[in-house]
ModelCIF file with pLDDT and N, C-alpha, C, O atoms, coordinates in Angstrom:
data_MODEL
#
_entry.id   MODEL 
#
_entity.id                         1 
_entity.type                       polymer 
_entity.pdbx_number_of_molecules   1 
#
_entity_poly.entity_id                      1 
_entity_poly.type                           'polypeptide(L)' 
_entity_poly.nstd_linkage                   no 
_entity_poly.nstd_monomer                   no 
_entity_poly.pdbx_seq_one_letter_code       
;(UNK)(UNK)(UNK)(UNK)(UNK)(UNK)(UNK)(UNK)(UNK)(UNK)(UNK)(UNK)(UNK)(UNK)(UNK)(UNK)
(UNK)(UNK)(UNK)(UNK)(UNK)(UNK)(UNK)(UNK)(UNK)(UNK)(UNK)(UNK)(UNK)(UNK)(UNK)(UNK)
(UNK)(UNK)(UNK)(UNK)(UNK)(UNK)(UNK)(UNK)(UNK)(UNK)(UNK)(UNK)(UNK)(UNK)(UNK)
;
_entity_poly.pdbx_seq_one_letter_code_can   XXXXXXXXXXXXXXXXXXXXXXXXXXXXXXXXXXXXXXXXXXXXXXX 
_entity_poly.pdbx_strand_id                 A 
#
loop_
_entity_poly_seq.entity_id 
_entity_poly_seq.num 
_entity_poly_seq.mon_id 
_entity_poly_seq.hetero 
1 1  UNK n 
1 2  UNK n 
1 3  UNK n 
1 4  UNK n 
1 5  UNK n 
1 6  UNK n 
1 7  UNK n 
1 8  UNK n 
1 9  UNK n 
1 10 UNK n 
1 11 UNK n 
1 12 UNK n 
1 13 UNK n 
1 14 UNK n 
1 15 UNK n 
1 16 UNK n 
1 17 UNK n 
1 18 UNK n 
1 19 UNK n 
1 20 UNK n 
1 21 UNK n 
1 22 UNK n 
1 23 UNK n 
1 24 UNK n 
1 25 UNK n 
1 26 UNK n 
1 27 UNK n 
1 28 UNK n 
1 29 UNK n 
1 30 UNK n 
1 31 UNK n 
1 32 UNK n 
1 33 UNK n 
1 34 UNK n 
1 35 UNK n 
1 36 UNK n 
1 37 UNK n 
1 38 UNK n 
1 39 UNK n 
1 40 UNK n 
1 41 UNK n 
1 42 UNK n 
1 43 UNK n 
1 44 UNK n 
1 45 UNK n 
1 46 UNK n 
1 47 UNK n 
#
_struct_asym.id          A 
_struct_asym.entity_id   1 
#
loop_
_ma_qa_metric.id 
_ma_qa_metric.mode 
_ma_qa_metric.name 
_ma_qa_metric.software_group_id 
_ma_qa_metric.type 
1 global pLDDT . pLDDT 
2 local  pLDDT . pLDDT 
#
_ma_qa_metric_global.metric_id      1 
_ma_qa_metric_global.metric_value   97.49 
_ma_qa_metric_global.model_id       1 
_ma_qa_metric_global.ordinal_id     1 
#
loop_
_ma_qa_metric_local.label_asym_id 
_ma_qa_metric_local.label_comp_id 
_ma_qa_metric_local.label_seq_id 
_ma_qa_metric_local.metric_id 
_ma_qa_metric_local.metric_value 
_ma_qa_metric_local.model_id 
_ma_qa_metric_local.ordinal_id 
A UNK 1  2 98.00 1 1  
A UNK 2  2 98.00 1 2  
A UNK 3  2 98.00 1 3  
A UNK 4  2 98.00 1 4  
A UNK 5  2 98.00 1 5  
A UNK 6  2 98.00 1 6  
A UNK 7  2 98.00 1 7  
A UNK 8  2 98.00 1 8  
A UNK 9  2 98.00 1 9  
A UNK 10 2 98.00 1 10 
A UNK 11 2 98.00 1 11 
A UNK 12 2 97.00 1 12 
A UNK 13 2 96.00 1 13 
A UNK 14 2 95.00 1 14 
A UNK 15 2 97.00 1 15 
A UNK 16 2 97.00 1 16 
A UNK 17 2 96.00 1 17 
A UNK 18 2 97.00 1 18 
A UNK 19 2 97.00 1 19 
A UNK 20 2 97.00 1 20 
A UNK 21 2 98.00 1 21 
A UNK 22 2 98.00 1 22 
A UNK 23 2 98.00 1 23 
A UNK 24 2 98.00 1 24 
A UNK 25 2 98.00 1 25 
A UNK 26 2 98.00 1 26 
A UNK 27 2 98.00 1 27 
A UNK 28 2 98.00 1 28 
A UNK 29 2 97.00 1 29 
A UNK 30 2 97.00 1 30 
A UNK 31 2 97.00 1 31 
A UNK 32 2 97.00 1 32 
A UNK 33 2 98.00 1 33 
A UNK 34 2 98.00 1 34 
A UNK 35 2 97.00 1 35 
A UNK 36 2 98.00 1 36 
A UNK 37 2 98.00 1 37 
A UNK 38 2 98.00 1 38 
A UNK 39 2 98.00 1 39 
A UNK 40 2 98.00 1 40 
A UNK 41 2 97.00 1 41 
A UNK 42 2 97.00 1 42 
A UNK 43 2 98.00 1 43 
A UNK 44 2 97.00 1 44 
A UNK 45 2 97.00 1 45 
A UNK 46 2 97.00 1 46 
A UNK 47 2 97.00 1 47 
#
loop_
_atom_site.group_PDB 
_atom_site.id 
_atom_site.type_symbol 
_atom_site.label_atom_id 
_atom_site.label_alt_id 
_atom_site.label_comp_id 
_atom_site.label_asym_id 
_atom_site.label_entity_id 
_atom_site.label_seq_id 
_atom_site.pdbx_PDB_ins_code 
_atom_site.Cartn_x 
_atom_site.Cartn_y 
_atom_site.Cartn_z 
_atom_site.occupancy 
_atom_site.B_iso_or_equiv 
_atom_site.pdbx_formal_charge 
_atom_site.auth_seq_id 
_atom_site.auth_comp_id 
_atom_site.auth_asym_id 
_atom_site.auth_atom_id 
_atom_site.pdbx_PDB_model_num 
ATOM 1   N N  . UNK A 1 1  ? 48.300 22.398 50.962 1.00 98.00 ? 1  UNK A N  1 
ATOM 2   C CA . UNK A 1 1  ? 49.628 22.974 51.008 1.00 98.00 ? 1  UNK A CA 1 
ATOM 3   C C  . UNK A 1 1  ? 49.659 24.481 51.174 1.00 98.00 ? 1  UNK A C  1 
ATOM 4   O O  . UNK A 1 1  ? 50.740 25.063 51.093 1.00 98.00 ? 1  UNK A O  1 
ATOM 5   N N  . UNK A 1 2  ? 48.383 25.235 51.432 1.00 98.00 ? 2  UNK A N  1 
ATOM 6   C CA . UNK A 1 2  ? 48.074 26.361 51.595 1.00 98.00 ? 2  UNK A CA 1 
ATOM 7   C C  . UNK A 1 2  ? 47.388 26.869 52.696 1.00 98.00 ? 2  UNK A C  1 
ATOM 8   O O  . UNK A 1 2  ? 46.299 26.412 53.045 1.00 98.00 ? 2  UNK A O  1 
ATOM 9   N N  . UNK A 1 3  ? 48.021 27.894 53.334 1.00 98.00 ? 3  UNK A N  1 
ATOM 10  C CA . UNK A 1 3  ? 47.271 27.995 54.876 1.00 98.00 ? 3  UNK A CA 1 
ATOM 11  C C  . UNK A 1 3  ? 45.952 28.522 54.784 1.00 98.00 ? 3  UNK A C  1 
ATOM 12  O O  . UNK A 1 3  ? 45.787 28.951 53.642 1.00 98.00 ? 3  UNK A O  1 
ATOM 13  N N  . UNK A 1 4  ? 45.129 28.646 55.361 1.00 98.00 ? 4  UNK A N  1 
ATOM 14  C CA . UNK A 1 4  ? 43.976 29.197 55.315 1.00 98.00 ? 4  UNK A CA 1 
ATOM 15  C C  . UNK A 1 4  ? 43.958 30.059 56.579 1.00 98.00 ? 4  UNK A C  1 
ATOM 16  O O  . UNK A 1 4  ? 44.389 29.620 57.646 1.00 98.00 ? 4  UNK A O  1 
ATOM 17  N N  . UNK A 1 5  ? 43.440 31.329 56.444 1.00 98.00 ? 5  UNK A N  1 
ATOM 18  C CA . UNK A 1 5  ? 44.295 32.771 58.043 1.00 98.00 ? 5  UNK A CA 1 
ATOM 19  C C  . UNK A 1 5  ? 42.716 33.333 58.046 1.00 98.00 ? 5  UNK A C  1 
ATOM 20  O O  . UNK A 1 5  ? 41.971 33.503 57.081 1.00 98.00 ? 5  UNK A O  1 
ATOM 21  N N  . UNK A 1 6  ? 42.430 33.596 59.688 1.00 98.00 ? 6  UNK A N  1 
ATOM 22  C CA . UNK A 1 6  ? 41.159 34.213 60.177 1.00 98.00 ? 6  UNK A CA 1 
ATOM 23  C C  . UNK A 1 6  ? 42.332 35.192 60.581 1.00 98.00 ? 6  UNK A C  1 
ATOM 24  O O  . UNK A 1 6  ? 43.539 35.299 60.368 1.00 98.00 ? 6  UNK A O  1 
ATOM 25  N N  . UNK A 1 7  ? 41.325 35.856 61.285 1.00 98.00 ? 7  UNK A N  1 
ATOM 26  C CA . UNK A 1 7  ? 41.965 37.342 61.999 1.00 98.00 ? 7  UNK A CA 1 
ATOM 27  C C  . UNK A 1 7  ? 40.900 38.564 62.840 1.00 98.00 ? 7  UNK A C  1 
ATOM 28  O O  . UNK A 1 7  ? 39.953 39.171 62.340 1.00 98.00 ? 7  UNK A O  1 
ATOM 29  N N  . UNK A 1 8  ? 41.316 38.638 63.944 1.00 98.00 ? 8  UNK A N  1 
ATOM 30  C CA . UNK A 1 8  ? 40.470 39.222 64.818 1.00 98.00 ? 8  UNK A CA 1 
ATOM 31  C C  . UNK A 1 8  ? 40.535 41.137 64.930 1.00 98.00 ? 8  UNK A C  1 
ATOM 32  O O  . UNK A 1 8  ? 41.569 41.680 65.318 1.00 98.00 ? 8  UNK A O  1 
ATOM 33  N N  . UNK A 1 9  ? 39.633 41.731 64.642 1.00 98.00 ? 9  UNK A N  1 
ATOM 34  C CA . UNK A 1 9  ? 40.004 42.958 64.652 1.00 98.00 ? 9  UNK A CA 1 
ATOM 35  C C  . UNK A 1 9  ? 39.019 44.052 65.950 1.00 98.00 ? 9  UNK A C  1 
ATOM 36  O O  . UNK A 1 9  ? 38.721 43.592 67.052 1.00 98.00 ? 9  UNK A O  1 
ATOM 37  N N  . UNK A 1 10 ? 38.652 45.475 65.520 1.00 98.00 ? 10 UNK A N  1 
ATOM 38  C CA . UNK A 1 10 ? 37.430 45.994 65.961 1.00 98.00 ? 10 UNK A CA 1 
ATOM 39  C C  . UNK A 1 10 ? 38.437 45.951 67.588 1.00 98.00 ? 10 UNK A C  1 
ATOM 40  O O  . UNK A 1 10 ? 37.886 45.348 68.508 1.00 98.00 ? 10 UNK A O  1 
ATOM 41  N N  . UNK A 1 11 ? 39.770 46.543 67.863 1.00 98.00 ? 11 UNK A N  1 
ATOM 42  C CA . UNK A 1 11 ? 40.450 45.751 68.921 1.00 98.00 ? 11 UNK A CA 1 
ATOM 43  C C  . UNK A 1 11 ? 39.915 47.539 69.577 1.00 98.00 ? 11 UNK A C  1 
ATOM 44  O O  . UNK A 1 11 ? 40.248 48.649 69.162 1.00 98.00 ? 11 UNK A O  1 
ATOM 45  N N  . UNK A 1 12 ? 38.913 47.106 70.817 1.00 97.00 ? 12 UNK A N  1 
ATOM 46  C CA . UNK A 1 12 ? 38.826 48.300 72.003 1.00 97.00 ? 12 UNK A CA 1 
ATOM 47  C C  . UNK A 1 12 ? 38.461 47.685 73.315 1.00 97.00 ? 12 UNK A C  1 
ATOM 48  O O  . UNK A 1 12 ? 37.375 47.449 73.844 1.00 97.00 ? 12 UNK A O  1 
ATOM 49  N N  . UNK A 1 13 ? 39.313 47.556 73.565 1.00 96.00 ? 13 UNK A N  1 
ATOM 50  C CA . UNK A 1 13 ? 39.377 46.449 75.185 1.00 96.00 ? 13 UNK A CA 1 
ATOM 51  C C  . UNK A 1 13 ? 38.713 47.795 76.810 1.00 96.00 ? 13 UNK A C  1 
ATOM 52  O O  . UNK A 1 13 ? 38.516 47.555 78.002 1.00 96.00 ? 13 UNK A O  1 
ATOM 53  N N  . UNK A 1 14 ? 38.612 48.789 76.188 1.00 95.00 ? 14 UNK A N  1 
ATOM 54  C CA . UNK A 1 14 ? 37.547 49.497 76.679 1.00 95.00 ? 14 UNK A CA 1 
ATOM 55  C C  . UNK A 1 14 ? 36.293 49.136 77.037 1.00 95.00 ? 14 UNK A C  1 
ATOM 56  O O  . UNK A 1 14 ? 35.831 49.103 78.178 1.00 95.00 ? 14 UNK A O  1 
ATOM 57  N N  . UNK A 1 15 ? 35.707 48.838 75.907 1.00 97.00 ? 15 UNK A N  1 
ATOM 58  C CA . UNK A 1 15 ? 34.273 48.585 75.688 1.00 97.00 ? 15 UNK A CA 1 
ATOM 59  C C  . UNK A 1 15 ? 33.702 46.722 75.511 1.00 97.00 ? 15 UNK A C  1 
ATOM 60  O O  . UNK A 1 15 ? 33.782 45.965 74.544 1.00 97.00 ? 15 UNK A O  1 
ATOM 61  N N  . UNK A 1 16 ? 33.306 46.573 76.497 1.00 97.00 ? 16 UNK A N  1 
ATOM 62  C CA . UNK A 1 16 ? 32.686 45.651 76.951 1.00 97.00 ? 16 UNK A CA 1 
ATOM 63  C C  . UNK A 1 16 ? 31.113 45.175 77.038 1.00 97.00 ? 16 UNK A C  1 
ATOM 64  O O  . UNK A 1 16 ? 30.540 44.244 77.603 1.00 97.00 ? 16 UNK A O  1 
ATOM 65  N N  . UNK A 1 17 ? 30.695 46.274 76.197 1.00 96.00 ? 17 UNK A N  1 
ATOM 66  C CA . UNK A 1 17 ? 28.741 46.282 76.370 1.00 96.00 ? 17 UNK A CA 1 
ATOM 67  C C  . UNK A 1 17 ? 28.327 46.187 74.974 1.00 96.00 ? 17 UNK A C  1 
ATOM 68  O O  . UNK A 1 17 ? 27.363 45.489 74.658 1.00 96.00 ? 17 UNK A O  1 
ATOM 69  N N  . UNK A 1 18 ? 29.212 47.054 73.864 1.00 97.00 ? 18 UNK A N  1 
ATOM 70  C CA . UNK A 1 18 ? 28.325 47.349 72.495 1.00 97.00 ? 18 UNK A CA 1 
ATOM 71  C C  . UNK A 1 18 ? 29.572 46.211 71.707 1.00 97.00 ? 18 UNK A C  1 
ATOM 72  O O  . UNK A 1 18 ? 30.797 46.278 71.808 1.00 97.00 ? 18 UNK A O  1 
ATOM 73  N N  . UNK A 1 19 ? 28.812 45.298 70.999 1.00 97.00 ? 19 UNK A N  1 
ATOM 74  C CA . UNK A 1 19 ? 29.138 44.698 69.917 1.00 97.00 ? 19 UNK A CA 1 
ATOM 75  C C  . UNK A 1 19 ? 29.492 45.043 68.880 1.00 97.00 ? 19 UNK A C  1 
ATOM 76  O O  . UNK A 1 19 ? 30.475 44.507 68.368 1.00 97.00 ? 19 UNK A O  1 
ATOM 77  N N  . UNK A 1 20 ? 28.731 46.151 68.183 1.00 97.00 ? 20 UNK A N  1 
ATOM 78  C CA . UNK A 1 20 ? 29.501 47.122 66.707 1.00 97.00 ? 20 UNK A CA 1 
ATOM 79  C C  . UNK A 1 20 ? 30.716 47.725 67.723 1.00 97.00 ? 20 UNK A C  1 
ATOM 80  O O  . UNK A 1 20 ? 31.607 47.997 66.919 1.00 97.00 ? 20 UNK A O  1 
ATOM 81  N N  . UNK A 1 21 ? 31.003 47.926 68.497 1.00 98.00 ? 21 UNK A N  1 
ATOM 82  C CA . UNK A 1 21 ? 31.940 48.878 68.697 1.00 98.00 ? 21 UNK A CA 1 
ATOM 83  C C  . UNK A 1 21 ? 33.666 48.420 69.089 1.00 98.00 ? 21 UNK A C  1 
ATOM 84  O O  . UNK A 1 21 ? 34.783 48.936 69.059 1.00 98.00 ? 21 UNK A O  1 
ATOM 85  N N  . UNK A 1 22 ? 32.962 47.001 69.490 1.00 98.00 ? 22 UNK A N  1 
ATOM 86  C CA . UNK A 1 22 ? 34.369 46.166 70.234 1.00 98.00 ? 22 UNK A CA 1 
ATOM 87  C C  . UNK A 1 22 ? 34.192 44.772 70.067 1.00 98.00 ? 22 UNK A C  1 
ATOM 88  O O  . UNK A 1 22 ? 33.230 44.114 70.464 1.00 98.00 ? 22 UNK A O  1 
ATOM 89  N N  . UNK A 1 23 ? 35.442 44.265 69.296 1.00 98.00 ? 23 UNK A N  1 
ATOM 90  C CA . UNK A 1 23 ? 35.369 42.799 68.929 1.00 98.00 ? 23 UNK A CA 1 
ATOM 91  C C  . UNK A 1 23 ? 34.934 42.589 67.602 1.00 98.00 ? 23 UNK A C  1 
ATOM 92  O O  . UNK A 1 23 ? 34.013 43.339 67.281 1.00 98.00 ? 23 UNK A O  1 
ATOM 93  N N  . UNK A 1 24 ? 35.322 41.782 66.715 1.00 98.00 ? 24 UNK A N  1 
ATOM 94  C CA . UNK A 1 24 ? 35.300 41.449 65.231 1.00 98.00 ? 24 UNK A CA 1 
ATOM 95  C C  . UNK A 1 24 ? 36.081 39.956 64.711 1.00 98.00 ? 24 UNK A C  1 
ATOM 96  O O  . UNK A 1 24 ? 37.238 39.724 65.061 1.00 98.00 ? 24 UNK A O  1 
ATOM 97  N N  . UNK A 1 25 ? 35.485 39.222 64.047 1.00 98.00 ? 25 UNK A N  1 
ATOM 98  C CA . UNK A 1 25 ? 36.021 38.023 63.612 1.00 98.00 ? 25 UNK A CA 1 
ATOM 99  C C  . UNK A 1 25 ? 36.017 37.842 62.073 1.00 98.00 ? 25 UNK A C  1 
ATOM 100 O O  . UNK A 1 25 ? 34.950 38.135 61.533 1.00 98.00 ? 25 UNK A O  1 
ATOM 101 N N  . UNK A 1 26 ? 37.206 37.332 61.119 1.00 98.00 ? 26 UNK A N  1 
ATOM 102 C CA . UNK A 1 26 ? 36.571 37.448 60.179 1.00 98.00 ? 26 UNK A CA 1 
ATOM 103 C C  . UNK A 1 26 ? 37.600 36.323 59.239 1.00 98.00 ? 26 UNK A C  1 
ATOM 104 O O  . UNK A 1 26 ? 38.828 36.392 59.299 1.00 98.00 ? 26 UNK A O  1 
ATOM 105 N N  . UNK A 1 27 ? 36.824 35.243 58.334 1.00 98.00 ? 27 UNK A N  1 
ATOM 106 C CA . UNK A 1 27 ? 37.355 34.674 57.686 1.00 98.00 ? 27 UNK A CA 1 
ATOM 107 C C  . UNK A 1 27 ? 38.113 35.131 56.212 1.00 98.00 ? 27 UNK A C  1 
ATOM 108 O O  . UNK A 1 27 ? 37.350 35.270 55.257 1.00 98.00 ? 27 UNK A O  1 
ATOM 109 N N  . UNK A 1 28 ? 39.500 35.359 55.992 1.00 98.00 ? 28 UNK A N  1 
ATOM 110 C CA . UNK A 1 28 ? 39.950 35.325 54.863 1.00 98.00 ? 28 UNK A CA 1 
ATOM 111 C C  . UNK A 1 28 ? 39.703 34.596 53.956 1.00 98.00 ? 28 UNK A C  1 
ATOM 112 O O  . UNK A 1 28 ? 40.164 33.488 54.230 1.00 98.00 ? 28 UNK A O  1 
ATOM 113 N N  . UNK A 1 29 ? 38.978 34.600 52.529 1.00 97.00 ? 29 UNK A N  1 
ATOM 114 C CA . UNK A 1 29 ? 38.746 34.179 51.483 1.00 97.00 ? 29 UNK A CA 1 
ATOM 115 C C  . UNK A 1 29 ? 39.735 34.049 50.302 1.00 97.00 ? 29 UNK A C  1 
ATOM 116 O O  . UNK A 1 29 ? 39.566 34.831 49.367 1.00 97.00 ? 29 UNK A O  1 
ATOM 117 N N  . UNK A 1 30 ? 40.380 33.479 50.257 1.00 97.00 ? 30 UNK A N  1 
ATOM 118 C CA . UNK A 1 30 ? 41.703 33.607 49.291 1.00 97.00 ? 30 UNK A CA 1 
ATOM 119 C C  . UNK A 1 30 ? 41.235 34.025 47.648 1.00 97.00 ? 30 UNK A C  1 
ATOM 120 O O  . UNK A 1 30 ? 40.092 33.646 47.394 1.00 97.00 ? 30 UNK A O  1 
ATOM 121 N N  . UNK A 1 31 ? 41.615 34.410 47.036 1.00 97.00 ? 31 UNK A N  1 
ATOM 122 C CA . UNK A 1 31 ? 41.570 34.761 45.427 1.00 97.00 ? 31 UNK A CA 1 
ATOM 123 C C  . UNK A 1 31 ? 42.572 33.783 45.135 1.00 97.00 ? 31 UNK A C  1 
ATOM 124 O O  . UNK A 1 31 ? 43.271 33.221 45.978 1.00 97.00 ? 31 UNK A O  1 
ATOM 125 N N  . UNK A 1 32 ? 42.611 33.589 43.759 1.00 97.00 ? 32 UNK A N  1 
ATOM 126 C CA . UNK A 1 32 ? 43.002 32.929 42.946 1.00 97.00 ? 32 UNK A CA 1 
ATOM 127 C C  . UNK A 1 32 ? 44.444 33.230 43.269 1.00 97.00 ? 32 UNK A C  1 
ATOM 128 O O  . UNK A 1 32 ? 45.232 32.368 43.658 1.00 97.00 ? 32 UNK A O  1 
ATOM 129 N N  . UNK A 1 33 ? 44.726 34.406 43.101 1.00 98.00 ? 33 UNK A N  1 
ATOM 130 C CA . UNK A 1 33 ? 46.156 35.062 42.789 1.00 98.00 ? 33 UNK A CA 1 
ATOM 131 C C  . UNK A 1 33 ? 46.250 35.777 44.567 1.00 98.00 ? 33 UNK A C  1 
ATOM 132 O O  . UNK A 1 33 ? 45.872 36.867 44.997 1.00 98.00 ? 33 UNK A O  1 
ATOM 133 N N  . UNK A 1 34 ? 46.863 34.706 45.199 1.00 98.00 ? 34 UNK A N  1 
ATOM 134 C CA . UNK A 1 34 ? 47.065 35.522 46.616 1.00 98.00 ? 34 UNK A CA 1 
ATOM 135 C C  . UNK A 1 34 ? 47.875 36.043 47.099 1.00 98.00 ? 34 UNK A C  1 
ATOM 136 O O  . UNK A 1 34 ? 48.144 36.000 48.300 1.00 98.00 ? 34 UNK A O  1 
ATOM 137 N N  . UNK A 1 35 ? 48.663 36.892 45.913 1.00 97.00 ? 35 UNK A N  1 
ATOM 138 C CA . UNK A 1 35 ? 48.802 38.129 46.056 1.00 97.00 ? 35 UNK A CA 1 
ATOM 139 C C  . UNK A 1 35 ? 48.043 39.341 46.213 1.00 97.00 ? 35 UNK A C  1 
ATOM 140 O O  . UNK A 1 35 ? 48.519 40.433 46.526 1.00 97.00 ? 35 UNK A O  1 
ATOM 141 N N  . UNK A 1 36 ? 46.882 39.096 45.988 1.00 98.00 ? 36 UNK A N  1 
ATOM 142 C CA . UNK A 1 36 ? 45.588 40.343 45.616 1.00 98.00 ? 36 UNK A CA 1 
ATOM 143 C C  . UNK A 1 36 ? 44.918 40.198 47.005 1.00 98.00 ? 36 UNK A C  1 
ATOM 144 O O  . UNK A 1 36 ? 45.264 39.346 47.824 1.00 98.00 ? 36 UNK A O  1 
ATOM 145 N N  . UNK A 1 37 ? 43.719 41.296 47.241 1.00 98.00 ? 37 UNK A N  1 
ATOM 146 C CA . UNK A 1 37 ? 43.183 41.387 48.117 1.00 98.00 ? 37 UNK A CA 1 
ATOM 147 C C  . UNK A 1 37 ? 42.249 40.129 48.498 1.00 98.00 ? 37 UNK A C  1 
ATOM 148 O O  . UNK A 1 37 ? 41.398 39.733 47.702 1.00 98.00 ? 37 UNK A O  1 
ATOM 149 N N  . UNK A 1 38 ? 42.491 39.392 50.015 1.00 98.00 ? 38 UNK A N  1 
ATOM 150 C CA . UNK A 1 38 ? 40.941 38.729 50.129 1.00 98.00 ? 38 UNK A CA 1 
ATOM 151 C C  . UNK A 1 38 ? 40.004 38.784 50.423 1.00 98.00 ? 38 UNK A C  1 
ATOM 152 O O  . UNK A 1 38 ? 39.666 39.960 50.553 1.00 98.00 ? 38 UNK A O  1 
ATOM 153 N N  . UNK A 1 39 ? 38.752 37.655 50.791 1.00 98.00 ? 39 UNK A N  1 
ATOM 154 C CA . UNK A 1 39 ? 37.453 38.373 50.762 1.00 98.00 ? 39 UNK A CA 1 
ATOM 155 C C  . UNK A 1 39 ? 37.530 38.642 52.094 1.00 98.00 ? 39 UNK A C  1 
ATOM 156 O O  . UNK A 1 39 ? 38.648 38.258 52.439 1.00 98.00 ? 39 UNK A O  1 
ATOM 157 N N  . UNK A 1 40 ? 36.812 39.199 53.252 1.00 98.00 ? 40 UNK A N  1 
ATOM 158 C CA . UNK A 1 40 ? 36.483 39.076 54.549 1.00 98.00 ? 40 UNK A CA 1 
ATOM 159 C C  . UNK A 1 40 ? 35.387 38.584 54.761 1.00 98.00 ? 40 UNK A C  1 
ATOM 160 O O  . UNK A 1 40 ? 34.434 39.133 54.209 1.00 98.00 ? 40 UNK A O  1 
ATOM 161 N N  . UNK A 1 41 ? 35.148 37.472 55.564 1.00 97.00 ? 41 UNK A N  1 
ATOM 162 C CA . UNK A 1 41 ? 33.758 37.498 55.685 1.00 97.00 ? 41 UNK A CA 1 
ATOM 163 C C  . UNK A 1 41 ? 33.594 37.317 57.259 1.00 97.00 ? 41 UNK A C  1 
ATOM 164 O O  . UNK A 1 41 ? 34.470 36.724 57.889 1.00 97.00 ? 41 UNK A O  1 
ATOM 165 N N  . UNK A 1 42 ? 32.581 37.778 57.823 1.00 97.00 ? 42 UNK A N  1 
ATOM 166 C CA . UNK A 1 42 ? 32.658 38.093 58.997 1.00 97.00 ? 42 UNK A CA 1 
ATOM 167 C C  . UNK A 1 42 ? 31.783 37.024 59.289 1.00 97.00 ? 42 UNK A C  1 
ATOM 168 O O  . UNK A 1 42 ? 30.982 36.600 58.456 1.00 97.00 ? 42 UNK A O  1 
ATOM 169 N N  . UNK A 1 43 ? 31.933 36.420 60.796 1.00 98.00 ? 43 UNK A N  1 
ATOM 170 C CA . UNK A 1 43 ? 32.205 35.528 61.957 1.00 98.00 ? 43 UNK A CA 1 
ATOM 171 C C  . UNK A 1 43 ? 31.228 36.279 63.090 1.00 98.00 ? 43 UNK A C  1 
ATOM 172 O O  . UNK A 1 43 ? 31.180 37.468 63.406 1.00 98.00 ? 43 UNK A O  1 
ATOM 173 N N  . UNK A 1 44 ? 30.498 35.175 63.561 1.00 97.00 ? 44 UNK A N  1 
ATOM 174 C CA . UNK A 1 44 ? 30.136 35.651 65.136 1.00 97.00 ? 44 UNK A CA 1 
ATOM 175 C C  . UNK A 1 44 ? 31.370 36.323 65.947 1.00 97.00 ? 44 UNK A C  1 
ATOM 176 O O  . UNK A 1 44 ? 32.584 36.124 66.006 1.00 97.00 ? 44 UNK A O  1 
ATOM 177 N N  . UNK A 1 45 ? 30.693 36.978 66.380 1.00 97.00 ? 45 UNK A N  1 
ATOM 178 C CA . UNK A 1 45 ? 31.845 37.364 68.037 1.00 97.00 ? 45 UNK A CA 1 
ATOM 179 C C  . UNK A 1 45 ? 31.516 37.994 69.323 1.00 97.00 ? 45 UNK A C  1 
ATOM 180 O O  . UNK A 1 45 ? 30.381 38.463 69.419 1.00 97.00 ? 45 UNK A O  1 
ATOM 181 N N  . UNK A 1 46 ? 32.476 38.104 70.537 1.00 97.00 ? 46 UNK A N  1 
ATOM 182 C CA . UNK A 1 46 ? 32.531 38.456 71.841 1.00 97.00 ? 46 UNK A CA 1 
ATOM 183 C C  . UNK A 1 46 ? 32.818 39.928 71.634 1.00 97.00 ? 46 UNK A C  1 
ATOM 184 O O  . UNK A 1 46 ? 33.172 40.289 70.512 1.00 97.00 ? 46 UNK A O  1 
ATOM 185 N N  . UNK A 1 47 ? 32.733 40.539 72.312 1.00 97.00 ? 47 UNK A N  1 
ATOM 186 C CA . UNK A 1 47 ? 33.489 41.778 72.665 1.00 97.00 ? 47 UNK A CA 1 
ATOM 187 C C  . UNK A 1 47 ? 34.939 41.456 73.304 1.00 97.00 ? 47 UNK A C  1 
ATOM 188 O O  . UNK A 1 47 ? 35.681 42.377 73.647 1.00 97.00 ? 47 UNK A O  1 
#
């Protein structure tokens, strides 16, 4: 009854060669109280 949310960041549609620099994936980890911050945990990705 609770959504579970990824989210894509690292957004530079410039850069197409370096991986740290462009493109990011990352799973939200919910807390107990999700109101509070969640975890990120990061995901393979594309540029």
């Amino acid at each position: 009854g609770k959504v579970e949310i990824a989210v894509g960041a690292q957004w530079n549609p410039g850069e197409t060669n370096n991986l740290e620099k462009s493109g990011a994936v990352f799973y939200l980890d919910a807390p107990k109280d999700r109101t509070q911050l969640w975890k990120p945990i990061k995901l393979y990705h594309e540029v």
